[in-house]
C-alpha atoms as a PDB file:
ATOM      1  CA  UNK A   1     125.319 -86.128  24.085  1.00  0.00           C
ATOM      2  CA  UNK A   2     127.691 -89.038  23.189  1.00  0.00           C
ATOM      3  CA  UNK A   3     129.551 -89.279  26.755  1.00  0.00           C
ATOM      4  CA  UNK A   4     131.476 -92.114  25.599  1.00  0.00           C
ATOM      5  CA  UNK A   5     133.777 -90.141  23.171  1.00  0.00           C
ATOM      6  CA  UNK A   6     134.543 -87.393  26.248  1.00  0.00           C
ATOM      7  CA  UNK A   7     135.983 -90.329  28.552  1.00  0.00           C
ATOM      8  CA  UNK A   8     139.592 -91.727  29.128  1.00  0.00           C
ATOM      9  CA  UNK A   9     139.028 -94.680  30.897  1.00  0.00           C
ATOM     10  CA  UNK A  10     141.946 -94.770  33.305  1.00  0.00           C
ATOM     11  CA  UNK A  11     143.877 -96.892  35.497  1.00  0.00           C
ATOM     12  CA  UNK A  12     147.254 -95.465  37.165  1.00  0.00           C
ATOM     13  CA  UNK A  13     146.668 -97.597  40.417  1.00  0.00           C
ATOM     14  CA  UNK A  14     150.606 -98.508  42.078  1.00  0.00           C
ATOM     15  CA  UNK A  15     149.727-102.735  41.706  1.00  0.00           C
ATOM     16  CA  UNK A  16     147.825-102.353  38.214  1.00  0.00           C
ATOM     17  CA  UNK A  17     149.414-105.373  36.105  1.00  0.00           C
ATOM     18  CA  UNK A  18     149.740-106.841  32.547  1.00  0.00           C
ATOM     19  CA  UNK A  19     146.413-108.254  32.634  1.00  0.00           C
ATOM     20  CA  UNK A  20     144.587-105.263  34.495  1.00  0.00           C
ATOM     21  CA  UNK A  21     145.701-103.372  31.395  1.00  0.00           C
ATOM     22  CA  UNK A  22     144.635-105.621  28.661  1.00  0.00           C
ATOM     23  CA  UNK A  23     141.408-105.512  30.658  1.00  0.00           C
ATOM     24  CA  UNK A  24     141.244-101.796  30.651  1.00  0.00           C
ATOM     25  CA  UNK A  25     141.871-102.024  26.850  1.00  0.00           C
ATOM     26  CA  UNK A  26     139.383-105.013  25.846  1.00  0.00           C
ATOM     27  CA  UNK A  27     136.713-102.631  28.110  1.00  0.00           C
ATOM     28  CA  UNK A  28     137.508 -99.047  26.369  1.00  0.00           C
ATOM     29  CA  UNK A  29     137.000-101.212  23.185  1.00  0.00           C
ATOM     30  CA  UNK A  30     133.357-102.721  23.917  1.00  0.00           C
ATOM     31  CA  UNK A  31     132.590 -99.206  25.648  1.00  0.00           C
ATOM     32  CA  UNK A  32     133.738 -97.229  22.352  1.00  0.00           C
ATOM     33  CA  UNK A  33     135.077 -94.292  24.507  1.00  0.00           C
ATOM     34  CA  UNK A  34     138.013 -92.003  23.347  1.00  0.00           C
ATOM     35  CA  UNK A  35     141.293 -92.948  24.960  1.00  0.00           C
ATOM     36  CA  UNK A  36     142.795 -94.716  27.503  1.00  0.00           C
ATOM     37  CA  UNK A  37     145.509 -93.392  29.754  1.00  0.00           C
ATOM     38  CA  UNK A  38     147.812 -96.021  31.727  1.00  0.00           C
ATOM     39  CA  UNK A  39     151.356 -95.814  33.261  1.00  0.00           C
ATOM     40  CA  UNK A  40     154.083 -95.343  31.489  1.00  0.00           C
ATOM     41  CA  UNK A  41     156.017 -98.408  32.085  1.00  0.00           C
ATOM     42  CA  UNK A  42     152.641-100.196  30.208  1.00  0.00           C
ATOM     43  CA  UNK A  43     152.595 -97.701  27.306  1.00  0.00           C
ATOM     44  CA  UNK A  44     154.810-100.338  24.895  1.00  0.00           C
ATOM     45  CA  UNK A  45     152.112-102.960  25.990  1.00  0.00           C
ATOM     46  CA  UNK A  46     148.942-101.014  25.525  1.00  0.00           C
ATOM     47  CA  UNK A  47     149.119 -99.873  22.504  1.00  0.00           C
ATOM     48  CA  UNK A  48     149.746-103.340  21.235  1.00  0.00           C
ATOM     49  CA  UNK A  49     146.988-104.596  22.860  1.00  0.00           C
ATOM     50  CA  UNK A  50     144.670-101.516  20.800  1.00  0.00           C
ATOM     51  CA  UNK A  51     146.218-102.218  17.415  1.00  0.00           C
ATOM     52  CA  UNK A  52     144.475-100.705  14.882  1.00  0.00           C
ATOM     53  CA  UNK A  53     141.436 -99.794  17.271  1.00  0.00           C
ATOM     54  CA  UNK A  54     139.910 -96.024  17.400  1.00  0.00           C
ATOM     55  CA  UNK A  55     141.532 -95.479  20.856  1.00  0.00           C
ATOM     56  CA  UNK A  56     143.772 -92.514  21.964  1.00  0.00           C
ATOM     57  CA  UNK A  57     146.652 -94.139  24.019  1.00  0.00           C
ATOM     58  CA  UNK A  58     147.380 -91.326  27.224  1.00  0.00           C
ATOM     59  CA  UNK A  59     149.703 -91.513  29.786  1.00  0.00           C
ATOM     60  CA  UNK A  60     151.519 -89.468  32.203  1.00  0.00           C
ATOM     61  CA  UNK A  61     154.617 -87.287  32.956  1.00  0.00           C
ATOM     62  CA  UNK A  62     156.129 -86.437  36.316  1.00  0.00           C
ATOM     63  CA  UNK A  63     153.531 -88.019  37.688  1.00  0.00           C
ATOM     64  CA  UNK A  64     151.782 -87.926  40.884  1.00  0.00           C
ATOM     65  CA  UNK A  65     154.004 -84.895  42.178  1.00  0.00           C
ATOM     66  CA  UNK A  66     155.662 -82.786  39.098  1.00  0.00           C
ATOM     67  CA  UNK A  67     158.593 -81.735  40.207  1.00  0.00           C
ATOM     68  CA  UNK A  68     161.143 -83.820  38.967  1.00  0.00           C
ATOM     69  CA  UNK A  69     163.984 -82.214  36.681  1.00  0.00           C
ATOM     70  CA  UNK A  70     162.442 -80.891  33.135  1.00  0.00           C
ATOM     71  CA  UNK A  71     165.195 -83.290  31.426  1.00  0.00           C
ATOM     72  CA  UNK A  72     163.544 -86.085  33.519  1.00  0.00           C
ATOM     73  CA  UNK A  73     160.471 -85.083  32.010  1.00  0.00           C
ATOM     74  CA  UNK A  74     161.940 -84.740  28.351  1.00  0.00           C
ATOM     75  CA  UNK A  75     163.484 -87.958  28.715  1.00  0.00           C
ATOM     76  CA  UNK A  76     160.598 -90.161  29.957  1.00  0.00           C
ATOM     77  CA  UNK A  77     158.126 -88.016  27.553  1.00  0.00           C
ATOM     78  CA  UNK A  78     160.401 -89.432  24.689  1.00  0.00           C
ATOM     79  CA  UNK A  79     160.434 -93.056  25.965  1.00  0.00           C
ATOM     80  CA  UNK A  80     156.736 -92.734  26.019  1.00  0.00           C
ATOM     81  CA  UNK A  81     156.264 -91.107  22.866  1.00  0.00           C
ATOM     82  CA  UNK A  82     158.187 -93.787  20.956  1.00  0.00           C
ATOM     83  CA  UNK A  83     156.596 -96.912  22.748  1.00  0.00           C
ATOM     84  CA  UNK A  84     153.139 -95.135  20.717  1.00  0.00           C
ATOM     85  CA  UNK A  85     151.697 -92.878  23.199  1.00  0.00           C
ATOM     86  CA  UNK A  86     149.379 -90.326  21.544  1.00  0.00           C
ATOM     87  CA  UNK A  87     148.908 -88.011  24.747  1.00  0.00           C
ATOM     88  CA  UNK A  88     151.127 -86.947  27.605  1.00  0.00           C
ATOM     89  CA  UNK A  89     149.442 -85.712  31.214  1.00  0.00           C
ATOM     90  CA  UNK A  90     152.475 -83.853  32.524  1.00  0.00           C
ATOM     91  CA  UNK A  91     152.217 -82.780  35.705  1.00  0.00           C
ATOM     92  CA  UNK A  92     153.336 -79.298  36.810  1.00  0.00           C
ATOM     93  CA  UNK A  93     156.010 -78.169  38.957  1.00  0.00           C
ATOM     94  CA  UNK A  94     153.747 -76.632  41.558  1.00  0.00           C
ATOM     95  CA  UNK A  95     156.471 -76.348  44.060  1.00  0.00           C
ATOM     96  CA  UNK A  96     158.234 -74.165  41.182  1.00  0.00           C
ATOM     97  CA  UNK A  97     155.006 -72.615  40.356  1.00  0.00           C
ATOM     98  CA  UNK A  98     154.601 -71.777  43.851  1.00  0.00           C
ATOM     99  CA  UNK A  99     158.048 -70.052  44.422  1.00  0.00           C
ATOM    100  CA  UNK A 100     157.225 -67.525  41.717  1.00  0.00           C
ATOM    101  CA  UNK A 101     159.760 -68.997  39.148  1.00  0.00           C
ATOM    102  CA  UNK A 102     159.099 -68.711  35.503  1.00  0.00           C
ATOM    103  CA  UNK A 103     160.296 -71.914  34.917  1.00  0.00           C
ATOM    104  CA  UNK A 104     156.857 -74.025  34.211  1.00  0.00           C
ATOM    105  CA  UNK A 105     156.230 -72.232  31.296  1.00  0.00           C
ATOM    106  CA  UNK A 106     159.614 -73.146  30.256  1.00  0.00           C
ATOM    107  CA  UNK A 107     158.741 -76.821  31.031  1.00  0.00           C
ATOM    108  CA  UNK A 108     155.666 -76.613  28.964  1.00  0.00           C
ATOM    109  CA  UNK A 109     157.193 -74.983  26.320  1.00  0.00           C
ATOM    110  CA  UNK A 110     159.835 -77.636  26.202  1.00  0.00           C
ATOM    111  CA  UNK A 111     157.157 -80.271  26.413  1.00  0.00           C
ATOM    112  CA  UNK A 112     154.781 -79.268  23.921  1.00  0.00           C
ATOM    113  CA  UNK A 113     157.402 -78.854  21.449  1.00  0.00           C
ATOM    114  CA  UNK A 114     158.672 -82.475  21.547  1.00  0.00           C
ATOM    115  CA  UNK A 115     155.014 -83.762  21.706  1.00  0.00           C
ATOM    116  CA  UNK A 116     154.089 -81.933  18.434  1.00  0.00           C
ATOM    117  CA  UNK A 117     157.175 -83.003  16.635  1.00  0.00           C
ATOM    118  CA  UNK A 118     155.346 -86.841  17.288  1.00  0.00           C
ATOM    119  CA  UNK A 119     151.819 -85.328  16.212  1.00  0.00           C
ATOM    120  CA  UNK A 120     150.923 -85.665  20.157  1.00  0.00           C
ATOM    121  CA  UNK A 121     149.331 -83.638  22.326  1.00  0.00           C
ATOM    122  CA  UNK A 122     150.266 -82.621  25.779  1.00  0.00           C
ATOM    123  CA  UNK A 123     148.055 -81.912  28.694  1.00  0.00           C
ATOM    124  CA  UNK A 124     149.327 -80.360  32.129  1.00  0.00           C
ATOM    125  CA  UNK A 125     147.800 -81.375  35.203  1.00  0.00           C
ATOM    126  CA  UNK A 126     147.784 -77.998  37.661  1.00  0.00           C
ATOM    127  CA  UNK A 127     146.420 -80.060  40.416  1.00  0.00           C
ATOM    128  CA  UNK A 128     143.717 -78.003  41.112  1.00  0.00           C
ATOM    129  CA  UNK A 129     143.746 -78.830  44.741  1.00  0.00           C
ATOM    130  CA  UNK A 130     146.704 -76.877  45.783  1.00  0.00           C
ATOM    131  CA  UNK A 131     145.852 -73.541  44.279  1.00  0.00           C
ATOM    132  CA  UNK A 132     144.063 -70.421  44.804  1.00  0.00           C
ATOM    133  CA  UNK A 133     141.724 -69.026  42.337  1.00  0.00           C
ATOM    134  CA  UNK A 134     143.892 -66.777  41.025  1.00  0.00           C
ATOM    135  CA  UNK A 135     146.661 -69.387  40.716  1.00  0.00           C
ATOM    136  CA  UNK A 136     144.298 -71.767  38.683  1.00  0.00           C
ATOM    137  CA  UNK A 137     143.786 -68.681  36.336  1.00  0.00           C
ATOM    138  CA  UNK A 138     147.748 -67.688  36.064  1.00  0.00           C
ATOM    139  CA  UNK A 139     148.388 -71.595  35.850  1.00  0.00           C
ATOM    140  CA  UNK A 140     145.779 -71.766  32.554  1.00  0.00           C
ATOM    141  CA  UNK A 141     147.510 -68.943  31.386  1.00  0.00           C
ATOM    142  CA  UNK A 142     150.946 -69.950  31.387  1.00  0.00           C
ATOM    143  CA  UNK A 143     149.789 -73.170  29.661  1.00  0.00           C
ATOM    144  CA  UNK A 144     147.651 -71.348  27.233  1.00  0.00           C
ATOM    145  CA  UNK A 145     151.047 -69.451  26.015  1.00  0.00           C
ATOM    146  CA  UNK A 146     153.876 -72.404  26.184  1.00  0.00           C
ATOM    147  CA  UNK A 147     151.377 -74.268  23.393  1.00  0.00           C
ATOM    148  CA  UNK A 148     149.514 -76.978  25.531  1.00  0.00           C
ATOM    149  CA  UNK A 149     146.608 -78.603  24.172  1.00  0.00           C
ATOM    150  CA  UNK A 150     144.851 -79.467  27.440  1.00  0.00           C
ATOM    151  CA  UNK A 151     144.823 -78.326  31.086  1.00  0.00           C
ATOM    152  CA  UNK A 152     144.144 -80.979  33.525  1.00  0.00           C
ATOM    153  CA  UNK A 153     142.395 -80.469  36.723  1.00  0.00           C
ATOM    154  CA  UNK A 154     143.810 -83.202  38.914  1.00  0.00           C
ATOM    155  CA  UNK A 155     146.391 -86.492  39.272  1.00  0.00           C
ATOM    156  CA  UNK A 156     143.253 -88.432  40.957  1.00  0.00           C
ATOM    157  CA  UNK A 157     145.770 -88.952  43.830  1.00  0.00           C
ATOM    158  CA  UNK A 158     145.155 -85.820  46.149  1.00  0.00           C
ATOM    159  CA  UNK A 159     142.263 -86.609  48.138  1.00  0.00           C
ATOM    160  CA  UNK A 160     139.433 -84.241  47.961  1.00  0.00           C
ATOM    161  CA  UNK A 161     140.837 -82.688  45.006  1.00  0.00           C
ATOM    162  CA  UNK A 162     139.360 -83.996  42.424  1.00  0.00           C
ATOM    163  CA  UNK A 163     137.545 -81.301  39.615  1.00  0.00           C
ATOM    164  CA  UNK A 164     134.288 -79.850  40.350  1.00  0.00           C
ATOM    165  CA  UNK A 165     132.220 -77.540  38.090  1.00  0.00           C
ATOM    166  CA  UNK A 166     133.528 -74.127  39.893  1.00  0.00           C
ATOM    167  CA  UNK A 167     137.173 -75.415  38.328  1.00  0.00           C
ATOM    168  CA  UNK A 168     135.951 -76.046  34.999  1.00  0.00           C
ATOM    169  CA  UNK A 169     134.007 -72.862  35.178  1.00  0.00           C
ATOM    170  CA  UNK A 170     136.813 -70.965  35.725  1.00  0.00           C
ATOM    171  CA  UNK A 171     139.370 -72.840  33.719  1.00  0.00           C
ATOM    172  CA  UNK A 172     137.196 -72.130  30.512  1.00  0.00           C
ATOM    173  CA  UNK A 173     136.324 -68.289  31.250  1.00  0.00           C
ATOM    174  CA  UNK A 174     140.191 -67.384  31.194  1.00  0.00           C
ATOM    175  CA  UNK A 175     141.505 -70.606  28.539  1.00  0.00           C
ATOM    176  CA  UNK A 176     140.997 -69.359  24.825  1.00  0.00           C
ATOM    177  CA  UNK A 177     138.772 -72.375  22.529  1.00  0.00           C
ATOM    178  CA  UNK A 178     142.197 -73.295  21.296  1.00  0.00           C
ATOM    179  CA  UNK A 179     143.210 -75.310  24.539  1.00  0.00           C
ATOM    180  CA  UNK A 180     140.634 -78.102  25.916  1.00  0.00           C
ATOM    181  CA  UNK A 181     139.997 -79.002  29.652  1.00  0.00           C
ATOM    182  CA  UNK A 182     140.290 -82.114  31.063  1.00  0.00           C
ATOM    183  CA  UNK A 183     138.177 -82.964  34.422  1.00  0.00           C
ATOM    184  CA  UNK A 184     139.357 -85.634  36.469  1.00  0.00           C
ATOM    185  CA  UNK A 185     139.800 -86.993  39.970  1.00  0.00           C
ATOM    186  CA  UNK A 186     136.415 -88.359  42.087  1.00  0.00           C
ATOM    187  CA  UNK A 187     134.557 -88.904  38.779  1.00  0.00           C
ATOM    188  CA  UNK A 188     132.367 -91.584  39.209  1.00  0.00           C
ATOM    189  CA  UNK A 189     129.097 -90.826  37.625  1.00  0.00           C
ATOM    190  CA  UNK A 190     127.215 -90.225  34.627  1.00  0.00           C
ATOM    191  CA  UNK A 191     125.763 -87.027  36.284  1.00  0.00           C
ATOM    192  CA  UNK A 192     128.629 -85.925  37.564  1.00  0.00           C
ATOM    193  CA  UNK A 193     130.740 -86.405  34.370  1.00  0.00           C
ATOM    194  CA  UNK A 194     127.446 -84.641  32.346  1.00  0.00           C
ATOM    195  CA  UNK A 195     127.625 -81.233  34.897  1.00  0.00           C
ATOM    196  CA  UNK A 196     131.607 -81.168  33.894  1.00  0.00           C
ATOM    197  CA  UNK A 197     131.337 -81.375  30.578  1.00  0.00           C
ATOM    198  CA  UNK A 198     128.127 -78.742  30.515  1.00  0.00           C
ATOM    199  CA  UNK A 199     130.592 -76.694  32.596  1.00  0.00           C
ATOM    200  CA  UNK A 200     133.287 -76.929  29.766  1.00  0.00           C
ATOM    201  CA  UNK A 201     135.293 -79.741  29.784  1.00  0.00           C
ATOM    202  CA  UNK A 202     136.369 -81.487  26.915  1.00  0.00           C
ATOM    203  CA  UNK A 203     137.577 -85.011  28.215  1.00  0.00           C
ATOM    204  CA  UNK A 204     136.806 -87.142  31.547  1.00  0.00           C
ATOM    205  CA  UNK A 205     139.213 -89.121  33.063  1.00  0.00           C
ATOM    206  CA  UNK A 206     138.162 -91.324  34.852  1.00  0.00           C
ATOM    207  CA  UNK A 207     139.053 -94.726  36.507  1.00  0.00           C
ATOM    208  CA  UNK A 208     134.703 -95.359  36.518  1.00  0.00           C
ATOM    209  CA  UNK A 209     134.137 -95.493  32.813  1.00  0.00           C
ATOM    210  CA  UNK A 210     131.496 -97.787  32.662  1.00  0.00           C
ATOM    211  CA  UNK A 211     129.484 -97.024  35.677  1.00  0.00           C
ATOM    212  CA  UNK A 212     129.265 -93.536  33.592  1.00  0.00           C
ATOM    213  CA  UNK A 213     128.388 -94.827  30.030  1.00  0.00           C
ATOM    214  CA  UNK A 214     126.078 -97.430  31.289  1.00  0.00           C
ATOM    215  CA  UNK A 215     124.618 -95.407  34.163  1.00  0.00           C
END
């Protein structure tokens, strides 16, 4: 297994800097993993600092707690978009989702529209911690049929609720091949990213990217 092409080596931390990011970058390079994902406020600088490197360039939406307006979303998903983001990690309206409202779906709908008019791709973080079973299932299912790519386990910023195999497990039995999984949140070694990924998911993030490539 190449783990290095599953990871996102991440760093969303509130005091990350200029120089934490070209660090991140210059890192993701030498490790040869897949992506990096980085606020949005650094998206213009990152992908200057990867150039013409084999890195996706990630970063998130509505993020840590989702439930901003949807034209809030739209509007910062197009700011990111055009300062060369490849991926968006929205993060869904769980209070919405929680009320019973169809309006997520809407959202996503809305979302992954505008991100395949760039040739993006949009992932939506259900933060896995807040829901049942049977919401994570009627979560991947609302995704699955708005036209996301990717559902995303966690923002990394709920503790304790980071993914764990019994997510991925279940995330993959109800998701059709069509729409990848992405684990994240607590990942922070190579055995732990291996049992995800032999669970089912397709990408890691992960702020620990080379403690799990070298480990």
């Amino acid at each position: 297994m190449n783990i290095r092409r599953f990871i996102e080596s991440t760093n969303l931390q509130t005091t990350i800097t200029g120089n934490d990011v070209d660090a991140l970058i210059a890192e993701a390079k030498a490790l040869e993993v897949f992506g990096v994902c980085v606020p949005p406020f650094w998206v213009k600088r990152a992908s200057r600092e990867i150039g013409d490197a084999d890195l996706s360039l990630v970063t998130v939406i509505g993020f840590p707690l989702g439930y901003q307006m949807t034209e809030t979303k739209v509007e910062e998903a197009k700011l990111a978009l055009r300062d060369g983001a490849n991926e968006l990690d929205v993060v869904m309206n769980v209070s919405a989702f929680k009320d019973g409202m169809p309006w997520p779906k809407i959202e996503f709908a809305k979302l992954s529209k505008l991100a395949h008019e760039y040739d993006a791709m949009l992932k939506v973080i259900i933060e896995v911690a807040y829901l049942t079973d049977e919401e994570i299932v009627r979560a991947a299912r609302l995704c699955s049929d708005a036209g996301v790519d990717f559902v995303k386990t966690s923002t990394g910023m709920v503790t304790n609720g980071g993914a764990t195999v019994h997510h991925i497990k279940l995330l993959r039995e109800v998701l059709p091949s069509s729409v990848g999984i992405k684990a994240s949140g607590g990942i922070k070694t190579r055995k732990q990213a291996i049992q995800l990924i032999e669970a089912g998911a397709d990408r890691i993030g992960t702020s620990s990217a080379a403690q799990i490539v070298n480990g």
